[in-house]
PDB file of N, CA and C in Angstrom:
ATOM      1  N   UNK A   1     -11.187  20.605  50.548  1.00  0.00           N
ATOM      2  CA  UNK A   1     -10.050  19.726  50.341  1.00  0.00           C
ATOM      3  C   UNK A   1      -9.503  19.304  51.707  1.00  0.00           C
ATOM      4  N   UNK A   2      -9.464  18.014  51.660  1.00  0.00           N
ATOM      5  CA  UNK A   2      -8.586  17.660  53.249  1.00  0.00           C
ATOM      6  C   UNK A   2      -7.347  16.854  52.720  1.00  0.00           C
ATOM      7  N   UNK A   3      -6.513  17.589  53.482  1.00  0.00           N
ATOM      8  CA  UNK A   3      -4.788  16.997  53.832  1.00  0.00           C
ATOM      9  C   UNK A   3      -4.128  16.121  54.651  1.00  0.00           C
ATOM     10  N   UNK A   4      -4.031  14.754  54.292  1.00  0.00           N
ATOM     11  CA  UNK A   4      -3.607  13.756  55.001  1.00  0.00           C
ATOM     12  C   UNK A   4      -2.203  13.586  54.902  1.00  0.00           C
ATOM     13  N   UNK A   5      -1.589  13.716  56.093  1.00  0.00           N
ATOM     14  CA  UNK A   5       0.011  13.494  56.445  1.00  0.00           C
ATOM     15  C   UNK A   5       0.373  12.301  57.259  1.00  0.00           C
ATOM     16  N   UNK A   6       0.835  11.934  56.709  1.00  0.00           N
ATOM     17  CA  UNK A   6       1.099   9.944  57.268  1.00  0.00           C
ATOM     18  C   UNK A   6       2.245  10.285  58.218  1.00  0.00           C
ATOM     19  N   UNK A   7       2.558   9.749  59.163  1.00  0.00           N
ATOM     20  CA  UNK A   7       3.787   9.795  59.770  1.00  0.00           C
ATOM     21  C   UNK A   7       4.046   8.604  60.482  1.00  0.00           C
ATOM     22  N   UNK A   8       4.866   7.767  60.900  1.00  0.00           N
ATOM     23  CA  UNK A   8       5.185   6.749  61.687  1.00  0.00           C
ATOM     24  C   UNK A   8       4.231   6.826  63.429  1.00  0.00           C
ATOM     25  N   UNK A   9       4.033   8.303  63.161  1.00  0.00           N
ATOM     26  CA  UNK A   9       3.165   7.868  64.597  1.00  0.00           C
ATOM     27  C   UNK A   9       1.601   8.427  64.223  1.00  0.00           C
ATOM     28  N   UNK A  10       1.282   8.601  63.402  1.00  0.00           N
ATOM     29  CA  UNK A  10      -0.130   8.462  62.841  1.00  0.00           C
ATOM     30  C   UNK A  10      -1.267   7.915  63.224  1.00  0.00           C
ATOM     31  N   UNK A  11      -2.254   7.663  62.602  1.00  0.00           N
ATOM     32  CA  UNK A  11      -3.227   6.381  62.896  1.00  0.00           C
ATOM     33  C   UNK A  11      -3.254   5.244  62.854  1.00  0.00           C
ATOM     34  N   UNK A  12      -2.702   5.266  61.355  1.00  0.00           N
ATOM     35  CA  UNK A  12      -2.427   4.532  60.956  1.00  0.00           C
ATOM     36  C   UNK A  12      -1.418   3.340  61.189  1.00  0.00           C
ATOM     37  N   UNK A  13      -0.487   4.250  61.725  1.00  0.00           N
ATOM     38  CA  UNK A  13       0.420   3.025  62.135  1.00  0.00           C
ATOM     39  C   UNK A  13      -0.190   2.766  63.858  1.00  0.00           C
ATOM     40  N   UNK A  14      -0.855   2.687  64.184  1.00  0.00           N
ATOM     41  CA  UNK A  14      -1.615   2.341  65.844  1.00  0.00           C
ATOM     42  C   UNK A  14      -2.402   1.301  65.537  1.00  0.00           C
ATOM     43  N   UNK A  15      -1.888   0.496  66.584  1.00  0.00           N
ATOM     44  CA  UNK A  15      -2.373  -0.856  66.431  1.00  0.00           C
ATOM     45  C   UNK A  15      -2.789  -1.102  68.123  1.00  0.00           C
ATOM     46  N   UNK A  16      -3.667  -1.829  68.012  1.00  0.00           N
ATOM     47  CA  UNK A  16      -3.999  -1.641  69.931  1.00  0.00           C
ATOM     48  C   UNK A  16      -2.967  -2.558  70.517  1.00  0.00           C
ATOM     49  N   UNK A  17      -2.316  -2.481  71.975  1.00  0.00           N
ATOM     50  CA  UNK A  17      -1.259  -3.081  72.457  1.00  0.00           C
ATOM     51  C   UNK A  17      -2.439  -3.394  74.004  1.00  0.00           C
ATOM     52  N   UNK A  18      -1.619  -4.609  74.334  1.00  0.00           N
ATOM     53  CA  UNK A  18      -2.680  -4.921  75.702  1.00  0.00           C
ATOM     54  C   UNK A  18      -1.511  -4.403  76.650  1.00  0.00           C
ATOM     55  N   UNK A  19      -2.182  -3.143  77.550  1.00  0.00           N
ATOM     56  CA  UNK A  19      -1.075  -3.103  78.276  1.00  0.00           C
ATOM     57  C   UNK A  19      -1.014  -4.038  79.530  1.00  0.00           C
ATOM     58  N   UNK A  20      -1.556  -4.886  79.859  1.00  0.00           N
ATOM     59  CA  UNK A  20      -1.115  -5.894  80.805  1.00  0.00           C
ATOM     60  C   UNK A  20      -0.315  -6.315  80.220  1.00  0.00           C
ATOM     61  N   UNK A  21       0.066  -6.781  79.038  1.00  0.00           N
ATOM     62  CA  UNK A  21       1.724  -7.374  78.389  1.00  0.00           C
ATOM     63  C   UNK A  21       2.447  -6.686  78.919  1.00  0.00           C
ATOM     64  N   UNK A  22       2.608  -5.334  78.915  1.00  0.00           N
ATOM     65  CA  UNK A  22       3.813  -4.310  79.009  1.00  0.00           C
ATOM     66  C   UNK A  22       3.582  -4.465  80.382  1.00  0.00           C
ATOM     67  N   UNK A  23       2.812  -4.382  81.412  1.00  0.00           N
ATOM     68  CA  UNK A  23       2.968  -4.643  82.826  1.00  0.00           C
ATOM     69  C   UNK A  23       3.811  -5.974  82.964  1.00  0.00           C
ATOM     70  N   UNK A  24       3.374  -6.929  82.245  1.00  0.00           N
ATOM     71  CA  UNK A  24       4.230  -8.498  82.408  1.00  0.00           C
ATOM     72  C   UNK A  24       5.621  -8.236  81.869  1.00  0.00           C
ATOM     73  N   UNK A  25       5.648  -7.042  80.792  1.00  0.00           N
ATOM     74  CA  UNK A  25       7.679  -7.055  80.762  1.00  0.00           C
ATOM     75  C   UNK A  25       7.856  -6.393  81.483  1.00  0.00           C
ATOM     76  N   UNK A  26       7.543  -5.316  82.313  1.00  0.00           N
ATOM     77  CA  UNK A  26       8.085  -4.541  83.108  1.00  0.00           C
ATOM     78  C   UNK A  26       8.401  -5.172  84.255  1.00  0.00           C
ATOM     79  N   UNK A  27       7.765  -6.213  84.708  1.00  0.00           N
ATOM     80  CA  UNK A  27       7.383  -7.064  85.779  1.00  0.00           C
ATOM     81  C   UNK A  27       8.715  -7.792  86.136  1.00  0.00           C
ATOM     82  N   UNK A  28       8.891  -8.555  84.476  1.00  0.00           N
ATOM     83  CA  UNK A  28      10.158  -9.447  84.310  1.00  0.00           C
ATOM     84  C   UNK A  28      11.705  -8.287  84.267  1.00  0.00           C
ATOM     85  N   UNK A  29      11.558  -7.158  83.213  1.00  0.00           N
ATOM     86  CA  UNK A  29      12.353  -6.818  83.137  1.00  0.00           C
ATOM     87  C   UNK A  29      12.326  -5.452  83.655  1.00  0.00           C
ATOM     88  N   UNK A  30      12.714  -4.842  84.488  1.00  0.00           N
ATOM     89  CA  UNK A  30      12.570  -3.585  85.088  1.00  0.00           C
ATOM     90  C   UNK A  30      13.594  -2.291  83.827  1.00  0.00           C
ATOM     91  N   UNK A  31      12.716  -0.923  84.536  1.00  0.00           N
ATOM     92  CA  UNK A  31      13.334   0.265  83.323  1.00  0.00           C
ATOM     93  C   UNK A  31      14.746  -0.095  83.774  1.00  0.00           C
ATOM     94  N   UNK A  32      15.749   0.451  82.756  1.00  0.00           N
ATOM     95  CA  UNK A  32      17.335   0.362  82.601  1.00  0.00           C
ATOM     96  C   UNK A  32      17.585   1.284  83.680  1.00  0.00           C
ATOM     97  N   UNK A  33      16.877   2.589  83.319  1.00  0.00           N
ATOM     98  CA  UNK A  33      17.354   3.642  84.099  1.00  0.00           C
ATOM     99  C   UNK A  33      17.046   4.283  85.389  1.00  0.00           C
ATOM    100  N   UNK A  34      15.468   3.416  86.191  1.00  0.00           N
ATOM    101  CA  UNK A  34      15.282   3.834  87.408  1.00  0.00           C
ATOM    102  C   UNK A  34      15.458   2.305  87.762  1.00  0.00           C
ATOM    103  N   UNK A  35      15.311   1.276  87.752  1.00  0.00           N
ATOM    104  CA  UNK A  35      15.538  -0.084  88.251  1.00  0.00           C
ATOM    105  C   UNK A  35      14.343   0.057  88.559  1.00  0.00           C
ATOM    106  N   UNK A  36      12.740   0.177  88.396  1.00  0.00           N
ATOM    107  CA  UNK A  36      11.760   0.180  88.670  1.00  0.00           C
ATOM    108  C   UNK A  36      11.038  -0.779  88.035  1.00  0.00           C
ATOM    109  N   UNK A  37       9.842  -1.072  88.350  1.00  0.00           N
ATOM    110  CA  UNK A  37       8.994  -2.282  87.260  1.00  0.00           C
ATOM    111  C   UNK A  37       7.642  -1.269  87.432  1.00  0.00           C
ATOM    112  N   UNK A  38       7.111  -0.222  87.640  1.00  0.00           N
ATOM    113  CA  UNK A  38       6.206   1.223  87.143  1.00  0.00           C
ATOM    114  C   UNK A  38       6.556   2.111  87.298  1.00  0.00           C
ATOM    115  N   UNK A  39       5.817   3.673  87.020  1.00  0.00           N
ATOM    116  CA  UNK A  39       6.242   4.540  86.448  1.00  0.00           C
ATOM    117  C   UNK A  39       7.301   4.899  85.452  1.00  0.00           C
ATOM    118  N   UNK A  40       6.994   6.388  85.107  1.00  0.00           N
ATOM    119  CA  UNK A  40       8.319   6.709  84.110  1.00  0.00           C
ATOM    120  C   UNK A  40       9.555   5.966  84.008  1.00  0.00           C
ATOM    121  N   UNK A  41      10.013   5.946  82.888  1.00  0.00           N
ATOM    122  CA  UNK A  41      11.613   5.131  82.922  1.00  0.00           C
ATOM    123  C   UNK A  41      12.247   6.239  81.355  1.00  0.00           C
ATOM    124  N   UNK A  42      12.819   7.097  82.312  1.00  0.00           N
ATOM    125  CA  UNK A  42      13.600   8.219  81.594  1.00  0.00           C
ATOM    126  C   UNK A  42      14.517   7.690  80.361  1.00  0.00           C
ATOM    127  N   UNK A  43      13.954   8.370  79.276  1.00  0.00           N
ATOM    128  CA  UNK A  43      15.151   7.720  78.012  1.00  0.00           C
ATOM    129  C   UNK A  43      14.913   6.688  77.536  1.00  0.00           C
ATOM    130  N   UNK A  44      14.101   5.703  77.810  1.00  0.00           N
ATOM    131  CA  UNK A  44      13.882   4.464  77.619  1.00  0.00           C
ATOM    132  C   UNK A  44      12.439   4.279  77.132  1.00  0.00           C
ATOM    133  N   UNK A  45      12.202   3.225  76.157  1.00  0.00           N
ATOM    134  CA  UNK A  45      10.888   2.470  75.763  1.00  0.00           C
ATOM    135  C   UNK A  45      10.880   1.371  75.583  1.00  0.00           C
ATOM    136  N   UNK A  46       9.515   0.838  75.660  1.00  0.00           N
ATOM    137  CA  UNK A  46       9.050  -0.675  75.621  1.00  0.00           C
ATOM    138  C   UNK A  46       8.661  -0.717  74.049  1.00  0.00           C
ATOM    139  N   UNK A  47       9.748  -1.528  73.343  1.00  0.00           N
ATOM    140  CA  UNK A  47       9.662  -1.844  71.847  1.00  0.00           C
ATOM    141  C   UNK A  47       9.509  -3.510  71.671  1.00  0.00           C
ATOM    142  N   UNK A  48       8.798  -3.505  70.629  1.00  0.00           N
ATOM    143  CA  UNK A  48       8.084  -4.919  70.112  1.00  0.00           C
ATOM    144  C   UNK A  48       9.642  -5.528  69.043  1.00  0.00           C
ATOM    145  N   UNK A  49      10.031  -6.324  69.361  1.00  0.00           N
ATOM    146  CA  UNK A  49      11.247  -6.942  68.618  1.00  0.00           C
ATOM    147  C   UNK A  49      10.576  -6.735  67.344  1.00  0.00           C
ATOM    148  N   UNK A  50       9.574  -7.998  66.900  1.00  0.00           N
ATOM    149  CA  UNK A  50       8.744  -7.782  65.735  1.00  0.00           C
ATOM    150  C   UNK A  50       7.391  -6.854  65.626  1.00  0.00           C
ATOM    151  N   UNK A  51       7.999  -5.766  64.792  1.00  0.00           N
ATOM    152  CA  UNK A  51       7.082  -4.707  65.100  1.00  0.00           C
ATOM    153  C   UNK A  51       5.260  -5.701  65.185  1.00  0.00           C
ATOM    154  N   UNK A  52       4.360  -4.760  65.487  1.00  0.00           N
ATOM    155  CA  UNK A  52       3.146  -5.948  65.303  1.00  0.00           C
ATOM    156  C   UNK A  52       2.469  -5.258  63.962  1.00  0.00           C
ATOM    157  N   UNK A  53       2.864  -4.628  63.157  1.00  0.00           N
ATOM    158  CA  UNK A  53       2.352  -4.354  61.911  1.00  0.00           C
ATOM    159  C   UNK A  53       2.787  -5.078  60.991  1.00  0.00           C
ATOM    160  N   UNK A  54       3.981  -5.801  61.464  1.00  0.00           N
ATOM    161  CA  UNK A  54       4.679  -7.113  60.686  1.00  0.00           C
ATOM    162  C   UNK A  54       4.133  -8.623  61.575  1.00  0.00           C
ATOM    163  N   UNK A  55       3.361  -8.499  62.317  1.00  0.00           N
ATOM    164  CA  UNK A  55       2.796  -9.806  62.771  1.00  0.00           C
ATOM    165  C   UNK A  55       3.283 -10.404  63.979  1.00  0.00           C
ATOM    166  N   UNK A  56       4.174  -9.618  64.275  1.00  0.00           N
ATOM    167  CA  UNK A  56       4.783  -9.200  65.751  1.00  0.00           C
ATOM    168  C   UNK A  56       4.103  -9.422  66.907  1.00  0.00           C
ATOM    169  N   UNK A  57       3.944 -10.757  68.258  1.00  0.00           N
ATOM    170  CA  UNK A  57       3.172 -11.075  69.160  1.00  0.00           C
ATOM    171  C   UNK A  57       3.076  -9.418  69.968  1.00  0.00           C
ATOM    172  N   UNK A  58       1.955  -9.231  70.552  1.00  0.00           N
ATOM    173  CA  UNK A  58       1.722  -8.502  71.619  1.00  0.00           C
ATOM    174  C   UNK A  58       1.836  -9.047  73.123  1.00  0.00           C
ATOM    175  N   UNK A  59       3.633  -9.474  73.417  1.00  0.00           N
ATOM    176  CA  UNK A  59       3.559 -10.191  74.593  1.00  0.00           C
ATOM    177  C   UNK A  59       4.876  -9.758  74.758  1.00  0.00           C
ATOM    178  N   UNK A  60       5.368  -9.829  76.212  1.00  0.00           N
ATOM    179  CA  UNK A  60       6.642 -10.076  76.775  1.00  0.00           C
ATOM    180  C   UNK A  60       7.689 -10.366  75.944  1.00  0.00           C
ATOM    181  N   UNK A  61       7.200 -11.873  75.839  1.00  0.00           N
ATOM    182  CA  UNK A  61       8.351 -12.493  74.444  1.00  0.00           C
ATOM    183  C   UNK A  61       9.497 -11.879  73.644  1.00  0.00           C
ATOM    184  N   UNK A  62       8.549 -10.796  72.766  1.00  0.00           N
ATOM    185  CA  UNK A  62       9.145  -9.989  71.782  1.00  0.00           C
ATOM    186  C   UNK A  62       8.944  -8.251  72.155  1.00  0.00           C
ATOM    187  N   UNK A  63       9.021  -8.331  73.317  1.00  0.00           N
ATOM    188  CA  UNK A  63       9.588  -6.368  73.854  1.00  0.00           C
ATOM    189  C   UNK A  63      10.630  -6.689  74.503  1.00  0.00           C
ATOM    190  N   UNK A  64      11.360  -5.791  74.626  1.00  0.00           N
ATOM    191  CA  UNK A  64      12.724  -5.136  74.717  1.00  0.00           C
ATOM    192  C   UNK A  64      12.768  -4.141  74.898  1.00  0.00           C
ATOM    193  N   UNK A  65      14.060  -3.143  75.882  1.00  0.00           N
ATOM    194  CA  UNK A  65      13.857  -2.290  76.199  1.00  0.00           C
ATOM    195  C   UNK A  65      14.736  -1.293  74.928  1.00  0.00           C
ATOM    196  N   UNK A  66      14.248  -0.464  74.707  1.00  0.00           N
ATOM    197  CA  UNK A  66      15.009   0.646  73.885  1.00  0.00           C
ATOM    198  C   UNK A  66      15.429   1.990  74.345  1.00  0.00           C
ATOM    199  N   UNK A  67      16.525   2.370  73.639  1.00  0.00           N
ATOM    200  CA  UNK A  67      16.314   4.232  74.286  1.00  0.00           C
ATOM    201  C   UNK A  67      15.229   4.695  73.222  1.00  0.00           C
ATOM    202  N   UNK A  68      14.904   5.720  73.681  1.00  0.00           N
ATOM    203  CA  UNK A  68      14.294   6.982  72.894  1.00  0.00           C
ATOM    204  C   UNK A  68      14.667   7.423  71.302  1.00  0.00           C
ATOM    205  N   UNK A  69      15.993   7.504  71.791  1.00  0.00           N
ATOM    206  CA  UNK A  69      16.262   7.952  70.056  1.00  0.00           C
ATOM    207  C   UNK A  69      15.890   6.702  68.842  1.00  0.00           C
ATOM    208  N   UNK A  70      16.706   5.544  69.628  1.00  0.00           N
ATOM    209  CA  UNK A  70      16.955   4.317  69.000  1.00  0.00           C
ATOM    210  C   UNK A  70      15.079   3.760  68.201  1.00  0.00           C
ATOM    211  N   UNK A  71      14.525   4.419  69.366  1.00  0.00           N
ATOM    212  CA  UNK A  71      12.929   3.670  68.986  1.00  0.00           C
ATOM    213  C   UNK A  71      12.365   4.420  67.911  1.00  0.00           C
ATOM    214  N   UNK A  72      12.863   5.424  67.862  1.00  0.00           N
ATOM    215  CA  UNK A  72      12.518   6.900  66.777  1.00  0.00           C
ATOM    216  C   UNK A  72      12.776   5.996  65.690  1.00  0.00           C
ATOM    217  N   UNK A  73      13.533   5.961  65.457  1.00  0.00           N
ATOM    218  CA  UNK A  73      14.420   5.469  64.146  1.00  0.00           C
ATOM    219  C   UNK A  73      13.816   4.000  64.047  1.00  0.00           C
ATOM    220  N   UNK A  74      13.875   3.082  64.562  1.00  0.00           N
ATOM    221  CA  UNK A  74      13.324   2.086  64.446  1.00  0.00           C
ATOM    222  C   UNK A  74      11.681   1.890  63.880  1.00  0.00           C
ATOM    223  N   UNK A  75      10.856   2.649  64.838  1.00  0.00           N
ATOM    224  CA  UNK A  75       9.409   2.528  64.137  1.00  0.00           C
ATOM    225  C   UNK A  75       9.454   3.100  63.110  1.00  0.00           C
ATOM    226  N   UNK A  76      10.349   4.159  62.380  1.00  0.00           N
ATOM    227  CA  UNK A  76      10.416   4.945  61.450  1.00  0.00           C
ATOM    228  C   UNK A  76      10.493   3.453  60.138  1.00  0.00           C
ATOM    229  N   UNK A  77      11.278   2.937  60.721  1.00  0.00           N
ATOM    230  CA  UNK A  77      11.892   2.083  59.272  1.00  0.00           C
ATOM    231  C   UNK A  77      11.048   0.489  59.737  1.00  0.00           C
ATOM    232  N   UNK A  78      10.469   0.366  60.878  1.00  0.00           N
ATOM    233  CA  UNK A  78       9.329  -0.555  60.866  1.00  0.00           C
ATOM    234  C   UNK A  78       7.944  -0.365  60.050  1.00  0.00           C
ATOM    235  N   UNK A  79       7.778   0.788  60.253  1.00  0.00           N
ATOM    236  CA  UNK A  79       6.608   1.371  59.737  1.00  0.00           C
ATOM    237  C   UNK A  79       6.991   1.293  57.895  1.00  0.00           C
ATOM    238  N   UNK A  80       7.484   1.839  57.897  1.00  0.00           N
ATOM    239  CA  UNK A  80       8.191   2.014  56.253  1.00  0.00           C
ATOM    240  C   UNK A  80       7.871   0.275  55.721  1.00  0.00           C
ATOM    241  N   UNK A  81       8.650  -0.381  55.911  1.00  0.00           N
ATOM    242  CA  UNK A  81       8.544  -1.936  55.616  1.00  0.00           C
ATOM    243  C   UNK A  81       6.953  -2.642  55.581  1.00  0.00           C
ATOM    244  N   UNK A  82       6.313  -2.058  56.858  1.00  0.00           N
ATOM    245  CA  UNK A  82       5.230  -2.554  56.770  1.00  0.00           C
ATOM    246  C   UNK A  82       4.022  -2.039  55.781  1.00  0.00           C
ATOM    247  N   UNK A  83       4.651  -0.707  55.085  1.00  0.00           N
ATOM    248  CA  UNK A  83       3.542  -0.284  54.381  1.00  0.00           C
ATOM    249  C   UNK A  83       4.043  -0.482  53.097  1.00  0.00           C
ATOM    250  N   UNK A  84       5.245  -1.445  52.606  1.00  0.00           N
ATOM    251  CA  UNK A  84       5.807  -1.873  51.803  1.00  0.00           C
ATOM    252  C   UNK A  84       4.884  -3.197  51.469  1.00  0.00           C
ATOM    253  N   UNK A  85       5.500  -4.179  53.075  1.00  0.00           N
ATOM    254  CA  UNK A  85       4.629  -5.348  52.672  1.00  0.00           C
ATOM    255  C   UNK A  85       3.148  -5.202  52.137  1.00  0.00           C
ATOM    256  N   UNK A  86       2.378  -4.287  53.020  1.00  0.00           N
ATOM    257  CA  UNK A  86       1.203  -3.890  52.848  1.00  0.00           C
ATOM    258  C   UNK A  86       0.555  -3.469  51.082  1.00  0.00           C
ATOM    259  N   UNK A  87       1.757  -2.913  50.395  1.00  0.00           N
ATOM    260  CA  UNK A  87       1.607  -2.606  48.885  1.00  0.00           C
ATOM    261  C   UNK A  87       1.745  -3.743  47.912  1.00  0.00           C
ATOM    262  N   UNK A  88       2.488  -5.254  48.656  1.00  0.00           N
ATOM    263  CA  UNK A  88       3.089  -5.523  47.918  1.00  0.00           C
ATOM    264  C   UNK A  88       1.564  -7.464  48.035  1.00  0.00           C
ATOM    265  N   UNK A  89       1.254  -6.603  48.965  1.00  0.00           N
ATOM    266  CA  UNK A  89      -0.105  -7.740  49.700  1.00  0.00           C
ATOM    267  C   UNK A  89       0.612  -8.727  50.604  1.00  0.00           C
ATOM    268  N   UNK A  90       1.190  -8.581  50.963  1.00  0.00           N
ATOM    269  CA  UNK A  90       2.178  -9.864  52.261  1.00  0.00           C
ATOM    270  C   UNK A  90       1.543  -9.679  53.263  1.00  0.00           C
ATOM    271  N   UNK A  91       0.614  -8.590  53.715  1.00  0.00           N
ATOM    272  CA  UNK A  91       0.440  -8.045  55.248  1.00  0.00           C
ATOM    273  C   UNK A  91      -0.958  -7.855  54.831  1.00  0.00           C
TER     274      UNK A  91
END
């Protein structure tokens, strides 16, 4: 018997991201919390406005910077929606 546990950070919800995009927002918009455009940026993540499991570009455009907690919660209820649309055939 095998046991599959879905979680917002799963496989399932992984979608490939080009990270030269995320180099091009970091580029434009530096971390909040070191004023840097690489390495670590404490507390903070690079979030997709429109998640891309909802059809969401993989570009600059639509990332934004988030805290940590905030992104928790967010892919939580991105993910949720998208496996909604996904049931409902929209996605």
């Amino acid at each position: 018997m095998v046991l599959v546990v879905a979680s917002p950070w799963s496989a399932e919800a992984k979608i490939p991201r080009d990270r030269a995009q995320v180099r091009a927002f970091r580029a434009e918009q530096p971390c909040p919390s070191t004023g840097r455009t690489r390495g670590a940026c404490p507390g903070w993540h690079v979030d997709h406005v429109t998640a891309l499991c909802a059809g969401g570009a993989d570009h600059p455009s639509n990332m934004q910077w988030i805290t940590r907690e905030d992104h928790r919660f967010k892919t939580l209820v991105d993910v949720r929606e998208c496996r909604k649309d996904r049931r409902k055939g929209i996605r």
